[in-house]
Protein backbone atom coordinates (compact mmCIF):
# COMPACT_ATOMS: atom_id res chain seq x y z
CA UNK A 1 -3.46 -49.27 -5.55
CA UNK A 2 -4.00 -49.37 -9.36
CA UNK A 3 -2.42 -46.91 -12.07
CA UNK A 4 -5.43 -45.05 -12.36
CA UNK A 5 -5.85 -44.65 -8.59
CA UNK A 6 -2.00 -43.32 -8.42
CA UNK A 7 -2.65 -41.15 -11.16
CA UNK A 8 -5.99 -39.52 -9.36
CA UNK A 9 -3.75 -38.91 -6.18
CA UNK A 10 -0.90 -37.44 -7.69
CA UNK A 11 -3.09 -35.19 -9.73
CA UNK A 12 -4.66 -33.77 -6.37
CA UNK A 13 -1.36 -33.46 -4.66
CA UNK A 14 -0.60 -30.91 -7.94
CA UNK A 15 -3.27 -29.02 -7.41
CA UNK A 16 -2.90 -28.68 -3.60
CA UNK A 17 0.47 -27.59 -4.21
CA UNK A 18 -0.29 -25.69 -6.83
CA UNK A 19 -3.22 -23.51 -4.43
CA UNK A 20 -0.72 -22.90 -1.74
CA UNK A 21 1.69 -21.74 -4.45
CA UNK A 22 -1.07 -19.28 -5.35
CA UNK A 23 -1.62 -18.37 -1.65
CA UNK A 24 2.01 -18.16 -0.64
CA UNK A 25 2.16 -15.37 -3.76
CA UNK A 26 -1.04 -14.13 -2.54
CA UNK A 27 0.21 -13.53 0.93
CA UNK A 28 2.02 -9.97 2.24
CA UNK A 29 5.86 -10.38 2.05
CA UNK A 30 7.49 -11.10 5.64
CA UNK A 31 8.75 -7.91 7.13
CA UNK A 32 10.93 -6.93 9.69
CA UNK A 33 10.99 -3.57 11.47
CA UNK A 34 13.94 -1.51 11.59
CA UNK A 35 14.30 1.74 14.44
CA UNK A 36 15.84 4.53 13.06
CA UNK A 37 18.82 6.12 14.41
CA UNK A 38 20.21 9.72 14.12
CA UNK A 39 21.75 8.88 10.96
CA UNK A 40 19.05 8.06 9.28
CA UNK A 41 17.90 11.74 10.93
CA UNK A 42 20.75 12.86 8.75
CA UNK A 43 19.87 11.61 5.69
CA UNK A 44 16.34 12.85 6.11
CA UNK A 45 18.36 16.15 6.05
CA UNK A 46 19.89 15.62 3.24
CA UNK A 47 16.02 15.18 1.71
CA UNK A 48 15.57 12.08 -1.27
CA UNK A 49 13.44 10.31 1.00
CA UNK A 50 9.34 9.81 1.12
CA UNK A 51 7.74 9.45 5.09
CA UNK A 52 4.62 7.23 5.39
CA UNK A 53 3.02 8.73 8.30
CA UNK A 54 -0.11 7.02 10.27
CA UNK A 55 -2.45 9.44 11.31
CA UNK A 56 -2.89 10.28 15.20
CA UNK A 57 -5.30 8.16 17.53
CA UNK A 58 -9.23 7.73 17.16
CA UNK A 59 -12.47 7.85 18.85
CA UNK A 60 -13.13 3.89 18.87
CA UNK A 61 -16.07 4.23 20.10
CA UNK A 62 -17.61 5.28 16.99
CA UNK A 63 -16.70 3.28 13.52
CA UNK A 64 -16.62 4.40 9.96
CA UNK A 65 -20.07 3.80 8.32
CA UNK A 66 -19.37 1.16 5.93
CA UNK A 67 -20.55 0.25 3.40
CA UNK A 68 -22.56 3.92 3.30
CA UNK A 69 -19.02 5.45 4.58
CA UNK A 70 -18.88 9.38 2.91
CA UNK A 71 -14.92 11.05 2.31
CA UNK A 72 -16.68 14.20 2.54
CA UNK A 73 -19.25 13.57 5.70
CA UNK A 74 -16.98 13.36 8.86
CA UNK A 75 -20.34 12.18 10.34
CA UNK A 76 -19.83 8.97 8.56
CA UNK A 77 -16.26 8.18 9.72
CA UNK A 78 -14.17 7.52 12.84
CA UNK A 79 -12.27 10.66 13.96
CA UNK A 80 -9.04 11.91 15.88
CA UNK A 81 -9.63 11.84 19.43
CA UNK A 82 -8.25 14.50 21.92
CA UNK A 83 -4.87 12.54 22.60
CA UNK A 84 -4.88 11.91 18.38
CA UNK A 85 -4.61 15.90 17.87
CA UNK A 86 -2.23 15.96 20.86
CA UNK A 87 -0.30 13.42 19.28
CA UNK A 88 -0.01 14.78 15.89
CA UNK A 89 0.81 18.44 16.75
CA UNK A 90 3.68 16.85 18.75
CA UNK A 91 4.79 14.21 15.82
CA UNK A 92 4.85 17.68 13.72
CA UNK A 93 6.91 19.58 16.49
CA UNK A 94 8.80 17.08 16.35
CA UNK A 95 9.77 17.08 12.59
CA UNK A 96 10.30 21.05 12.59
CA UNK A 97 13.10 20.47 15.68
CA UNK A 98 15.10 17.44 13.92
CA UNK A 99 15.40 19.96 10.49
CA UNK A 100 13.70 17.69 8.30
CA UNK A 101 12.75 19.66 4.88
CA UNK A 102 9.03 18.87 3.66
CA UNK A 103 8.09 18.88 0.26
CA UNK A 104 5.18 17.19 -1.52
CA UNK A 105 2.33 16.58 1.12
CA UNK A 106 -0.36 13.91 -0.37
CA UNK A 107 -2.95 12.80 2.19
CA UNK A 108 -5.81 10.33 1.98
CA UNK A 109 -9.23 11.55 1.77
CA UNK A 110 -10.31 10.45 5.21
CA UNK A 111 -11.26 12.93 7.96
CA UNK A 112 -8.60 11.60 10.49
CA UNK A 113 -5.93 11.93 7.94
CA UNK A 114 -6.97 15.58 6.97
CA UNK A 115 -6.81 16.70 10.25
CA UNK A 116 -3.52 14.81 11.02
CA UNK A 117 -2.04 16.53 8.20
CA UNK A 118 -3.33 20.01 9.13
CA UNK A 119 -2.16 19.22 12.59
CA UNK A 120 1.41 18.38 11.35
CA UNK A 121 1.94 20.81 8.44
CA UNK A 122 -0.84 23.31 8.25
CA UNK A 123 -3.09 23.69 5.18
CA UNK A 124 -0.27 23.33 2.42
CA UNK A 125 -1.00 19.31 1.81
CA UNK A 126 -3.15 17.56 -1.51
CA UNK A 127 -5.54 15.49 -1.44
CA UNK A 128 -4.40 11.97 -2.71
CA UNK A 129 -7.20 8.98 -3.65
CA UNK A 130 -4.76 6.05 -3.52
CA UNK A 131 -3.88 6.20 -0.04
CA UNK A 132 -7.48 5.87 0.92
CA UNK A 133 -8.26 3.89 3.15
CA UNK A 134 -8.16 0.08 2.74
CA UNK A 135 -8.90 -1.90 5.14
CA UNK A 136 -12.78 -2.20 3.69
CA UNK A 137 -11.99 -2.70 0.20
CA UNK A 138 -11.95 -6.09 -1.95
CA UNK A 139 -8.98 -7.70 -3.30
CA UNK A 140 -10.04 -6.18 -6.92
CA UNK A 141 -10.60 -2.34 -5.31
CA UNK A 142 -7.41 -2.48 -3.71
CA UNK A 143 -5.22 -3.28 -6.41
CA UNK A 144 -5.17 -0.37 -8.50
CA UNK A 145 -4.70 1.73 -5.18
CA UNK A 146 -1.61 -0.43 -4.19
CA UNK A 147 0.07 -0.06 -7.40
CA UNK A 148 -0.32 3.87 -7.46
CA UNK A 149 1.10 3.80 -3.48
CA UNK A 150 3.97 1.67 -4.75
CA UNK A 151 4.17 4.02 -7.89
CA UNK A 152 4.18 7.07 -4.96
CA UNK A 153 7.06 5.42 -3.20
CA UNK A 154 9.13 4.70 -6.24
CA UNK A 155 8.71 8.40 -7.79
CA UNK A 156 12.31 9.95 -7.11
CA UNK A 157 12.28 12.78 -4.95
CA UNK A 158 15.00 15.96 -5.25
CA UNK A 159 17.99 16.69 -3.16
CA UNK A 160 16.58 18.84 -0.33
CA UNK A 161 12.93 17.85 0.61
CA UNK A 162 11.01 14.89 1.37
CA UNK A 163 7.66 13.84 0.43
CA UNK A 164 5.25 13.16 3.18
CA UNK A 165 1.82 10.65 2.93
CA UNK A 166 -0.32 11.07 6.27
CA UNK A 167 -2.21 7.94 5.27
CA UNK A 168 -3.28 4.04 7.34
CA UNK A 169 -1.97 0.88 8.84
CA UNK A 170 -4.08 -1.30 6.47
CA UNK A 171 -2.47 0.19 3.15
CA UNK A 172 0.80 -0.32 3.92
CA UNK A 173 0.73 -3.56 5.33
CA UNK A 174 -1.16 -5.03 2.01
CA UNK A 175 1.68 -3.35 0.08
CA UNK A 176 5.16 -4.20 2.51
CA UNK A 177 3.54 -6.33 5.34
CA UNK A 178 3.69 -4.05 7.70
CA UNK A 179 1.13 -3.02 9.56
CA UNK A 180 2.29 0.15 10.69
CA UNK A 181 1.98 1.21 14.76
CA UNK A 182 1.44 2.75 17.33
CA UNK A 183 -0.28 5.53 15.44
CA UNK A 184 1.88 8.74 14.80
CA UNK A 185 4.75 6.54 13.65
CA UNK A 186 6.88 7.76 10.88
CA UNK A 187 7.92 5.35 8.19
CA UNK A 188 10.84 6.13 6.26
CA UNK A 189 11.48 4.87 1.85
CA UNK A 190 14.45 5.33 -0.17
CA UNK A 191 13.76 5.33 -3.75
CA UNK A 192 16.18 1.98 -4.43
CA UNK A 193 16.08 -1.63 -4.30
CA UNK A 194 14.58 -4.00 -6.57
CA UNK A 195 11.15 -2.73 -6.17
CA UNK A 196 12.27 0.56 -6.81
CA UNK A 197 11.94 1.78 -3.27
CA UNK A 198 13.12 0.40 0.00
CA UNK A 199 12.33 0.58 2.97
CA UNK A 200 14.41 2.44 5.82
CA UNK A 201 13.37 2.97 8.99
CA UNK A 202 10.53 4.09 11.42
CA UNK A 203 10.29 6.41 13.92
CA UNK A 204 7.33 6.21 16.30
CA UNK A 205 6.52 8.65 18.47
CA UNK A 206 8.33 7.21 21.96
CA UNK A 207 11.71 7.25 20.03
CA UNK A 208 11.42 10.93 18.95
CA UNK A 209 13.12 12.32 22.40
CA UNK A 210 16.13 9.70 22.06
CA UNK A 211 17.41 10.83 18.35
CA UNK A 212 16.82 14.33 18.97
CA UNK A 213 18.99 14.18 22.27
């Protein structure tokens, strides 16, 4: 093999390791789930703490409209289904009996997460267009949207409340790597760590009757 020929293969083995380089950064961080236990149902108590919750099951059987999908036309979307509002009003129940103070609601846009939210909480929520959801964006659209999430998560919350985001699987997994089920399933942030918030815990909905035991 001459010089030049060594030269030409080295200079492709660069830039192949150079892509996956790109593609590792590119790439979700690996995650690994955590159950919570009743202390961490304590130091929801104790309030300091934001909940990520997915919104209840949907009618699969009808998919959102994309790309002529409308925030305000629930025509154009795919909704809760009977066992999703079932779901949700018990997730909420749930929350009230375990003495877990609410603060801040923020909610995406989407139809199944409005009603998820009015299922849990009532009407006392806001509207939030960063946790919309993801899953048909670009890389370039989601972007902006992942850095105000991770800007949501890392906002300190007061002694005595908790901020709640009734939001989707899609966003959080492009943000943490977690792709967050079964539906219903609570995921619990700290504000601490080197991103500025940290992960905790999650509660889906089967483990709700062992912590409040």
């Amino acid at each position: 093999m001459t010089l030049a020929s060594c030269r030409r293969l080295l200079a492709a083995c660069l830039l192949l390791a150079n892509t996956a380089l790109a593609a590792a950064d590119d790439a979700p961080p690996v995650f690994s789930e955590r159950l919570a236990t009743r202390e961490t149902l304590e130091q929801l108590r104790a309030g300091g703490h934001v909940l990520y919750i997915r919104h209840g099951y949907t009618d699969n059987s009808r998919a959102d409209r994309f790309p002529d999908l409308d925030p305000n036309d629930c025509a154009s979307q795919r909704l809760l289904s009977d066992e999703g509002r079932a779901l949700m009003r018990e997730v909420g129940q749930r929350l009230r009996a375990a003495r877990i103070p609410v603060g801040e609601i923020l909610v995406s846009p989407m139809c199944r997460t409005l009603d998820s939210a009015a299922l849990l909480f009532g009407d006392k929520f806001s509207l939030s267009e960063p946790l919309m959801y993801s899953a048909n964006m670009t890389s370039d659209e989601k972007k902006p949207r992942l850095a105000a999430l991770a800007a949501i998560l890392r906002e300190p919350v007061g002694a005595g409340r908790n901020r709640v985001l009734v939001a989707h699987a899609p966003n959080l997994a492009d943000l943490i790597g977690f792709f967050v089920k079964p539906e219903g399933t609570v995921v619990v942030f700290a504000q601490r760590g080197s991103k500025g918030y940290e992960y905790v815990a999650s509660i889906p909905p089967r483990l709700w009757p062992e912590l409040l035991r």
